[in-house]
Protein backbone atom coordinates (compact mmCIF):
# COMPACT_ATOMS: atom_id res chain seq x y z
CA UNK A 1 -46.95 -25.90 -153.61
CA UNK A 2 -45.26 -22.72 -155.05
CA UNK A 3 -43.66 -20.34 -152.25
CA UNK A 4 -45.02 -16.89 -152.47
CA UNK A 5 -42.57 -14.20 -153.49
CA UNK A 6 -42.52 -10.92 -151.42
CA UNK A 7 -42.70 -7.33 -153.52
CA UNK A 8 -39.96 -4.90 -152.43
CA UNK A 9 -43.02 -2.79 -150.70
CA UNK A 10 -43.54 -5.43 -148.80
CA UNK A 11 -40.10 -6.50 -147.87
CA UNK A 12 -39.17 -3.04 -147.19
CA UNK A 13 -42.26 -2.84 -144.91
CA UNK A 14 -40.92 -5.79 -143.19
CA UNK A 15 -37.92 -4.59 -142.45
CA UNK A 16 -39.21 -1.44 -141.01
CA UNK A 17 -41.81 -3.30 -138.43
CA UNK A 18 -38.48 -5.35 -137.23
CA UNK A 19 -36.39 -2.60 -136.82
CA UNK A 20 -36.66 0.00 -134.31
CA UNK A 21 -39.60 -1.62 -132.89
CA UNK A 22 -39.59 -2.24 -129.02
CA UNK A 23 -40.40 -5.76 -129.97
CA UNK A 24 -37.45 -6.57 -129.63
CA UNK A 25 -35.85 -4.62 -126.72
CA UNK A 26 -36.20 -6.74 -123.48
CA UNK A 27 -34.88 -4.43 -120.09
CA UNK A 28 -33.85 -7.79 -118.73
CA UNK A 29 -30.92 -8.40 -121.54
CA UNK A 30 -27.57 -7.36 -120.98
CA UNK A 31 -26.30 -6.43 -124.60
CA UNK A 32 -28.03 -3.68 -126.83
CA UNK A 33 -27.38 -3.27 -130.35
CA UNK A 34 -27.23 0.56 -131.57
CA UNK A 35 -27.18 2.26 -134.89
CA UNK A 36 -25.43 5.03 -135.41
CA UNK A 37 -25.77 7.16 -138.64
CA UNK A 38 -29.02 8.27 -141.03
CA UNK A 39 -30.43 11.02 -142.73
CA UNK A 40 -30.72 14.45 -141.05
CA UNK A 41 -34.53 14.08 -141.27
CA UNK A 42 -34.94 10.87 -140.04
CA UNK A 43 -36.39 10.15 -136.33
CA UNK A 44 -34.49 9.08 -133.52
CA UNK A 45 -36.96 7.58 -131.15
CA UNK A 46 -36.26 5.45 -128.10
CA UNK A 47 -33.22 5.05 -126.03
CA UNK A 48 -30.22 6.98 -128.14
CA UNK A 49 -26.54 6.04 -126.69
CA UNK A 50 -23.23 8.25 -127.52
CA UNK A 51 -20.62 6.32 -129.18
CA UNK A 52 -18.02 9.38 -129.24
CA UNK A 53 -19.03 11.90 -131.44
CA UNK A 54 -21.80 9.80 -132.72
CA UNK A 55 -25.20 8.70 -131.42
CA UNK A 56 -26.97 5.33 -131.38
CA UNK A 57 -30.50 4.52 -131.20
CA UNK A 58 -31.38 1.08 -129.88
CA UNK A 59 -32.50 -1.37 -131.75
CA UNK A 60 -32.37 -4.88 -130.12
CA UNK A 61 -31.54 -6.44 -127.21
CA UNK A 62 -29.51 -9.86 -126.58
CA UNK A 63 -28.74 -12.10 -123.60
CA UNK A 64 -25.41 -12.63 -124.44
CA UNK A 65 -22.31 -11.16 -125.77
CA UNK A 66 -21.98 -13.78 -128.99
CA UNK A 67 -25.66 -13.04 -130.56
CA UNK A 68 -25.33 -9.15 -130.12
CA UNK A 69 -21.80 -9.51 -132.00
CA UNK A 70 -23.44 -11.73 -134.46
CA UNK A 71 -26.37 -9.55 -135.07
CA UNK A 72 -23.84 -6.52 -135.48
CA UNK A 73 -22.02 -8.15 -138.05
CA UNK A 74 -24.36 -9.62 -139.63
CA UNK A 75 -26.12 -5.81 -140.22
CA UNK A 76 -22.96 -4.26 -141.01
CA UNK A 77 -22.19 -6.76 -143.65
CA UNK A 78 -25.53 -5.99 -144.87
CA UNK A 79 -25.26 -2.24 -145.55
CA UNK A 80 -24.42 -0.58 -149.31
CA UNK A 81 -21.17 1.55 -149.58
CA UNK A 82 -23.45 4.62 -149.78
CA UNK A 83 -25.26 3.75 -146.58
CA UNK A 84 -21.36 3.05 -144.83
CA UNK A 85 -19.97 6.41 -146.89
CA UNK A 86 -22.61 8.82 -147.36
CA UNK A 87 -25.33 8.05 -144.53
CA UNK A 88 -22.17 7.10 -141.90
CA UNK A 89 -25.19 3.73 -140.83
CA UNK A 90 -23.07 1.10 -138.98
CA UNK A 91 -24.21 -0.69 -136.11
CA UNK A 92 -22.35 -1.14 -132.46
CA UNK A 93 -23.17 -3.25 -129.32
CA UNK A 94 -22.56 -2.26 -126.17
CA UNK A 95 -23.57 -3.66 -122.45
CA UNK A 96 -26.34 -2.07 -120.83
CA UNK A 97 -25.96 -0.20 -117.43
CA UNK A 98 -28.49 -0.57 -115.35
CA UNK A 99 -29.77 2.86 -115.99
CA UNK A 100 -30.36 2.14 -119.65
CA UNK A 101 -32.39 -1.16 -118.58
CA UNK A 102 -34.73 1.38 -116.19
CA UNK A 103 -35.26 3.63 -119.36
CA UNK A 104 -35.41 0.58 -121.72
CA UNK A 105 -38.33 -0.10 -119.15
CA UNK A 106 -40.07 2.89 -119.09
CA UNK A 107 -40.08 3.15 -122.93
CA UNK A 108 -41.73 -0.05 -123.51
């Protein structure tokens, strides 16, 4: 049986519905990964986090310390020089305070 090869449309599709989603954002987790970075026009939606200067919007939530550091460097690794240079994307993971679990909560 041959496998069935995904168009870019709808990889890129894919990768929007599993990003940014609140799918994957559990208020129970400890760890949240953040992305920080983007166009000027693009939405920030959801629980956004200051890093510093910069700003983070949530995208996923782990249990544990190893899978949110994994996920981070996985996405990092991921990223073109001009979404590192000229869009400033990287990702971060930080634990949640309780606080950002209650507003996780109410978002979802």
């Amino acid at each position: 049986m041959r496998k069935r090869i995904q168009t870019i449309d709808e990889f890129i599709n894919e990768q929007e519905i599993n990003e940014g989603l609140s799918d994957d954002w559990n208020p129970e987790h400890d760890y949240g990964v953040f992305r920080i970075g983007g166009s000027i026009g693009e939405p920030k939606d959801g629980l956004i986090i200051r890093f510093g200067r910069d700003a983070g919007m949530l995208i996923s939530t782990f249990d544990n310390d190893k899978d949110a550091k994994d996920f981070v460097k996985r996405r990092n690794a991921g990223l073109s020089p001009g979404e590192k240079k000229y869009y400033g994307i990287k990702y971060k993971y930080k634990k949640l305070t309780d606080k950002e679990k209650n507003e996780i909560a109410t978002i979802i």
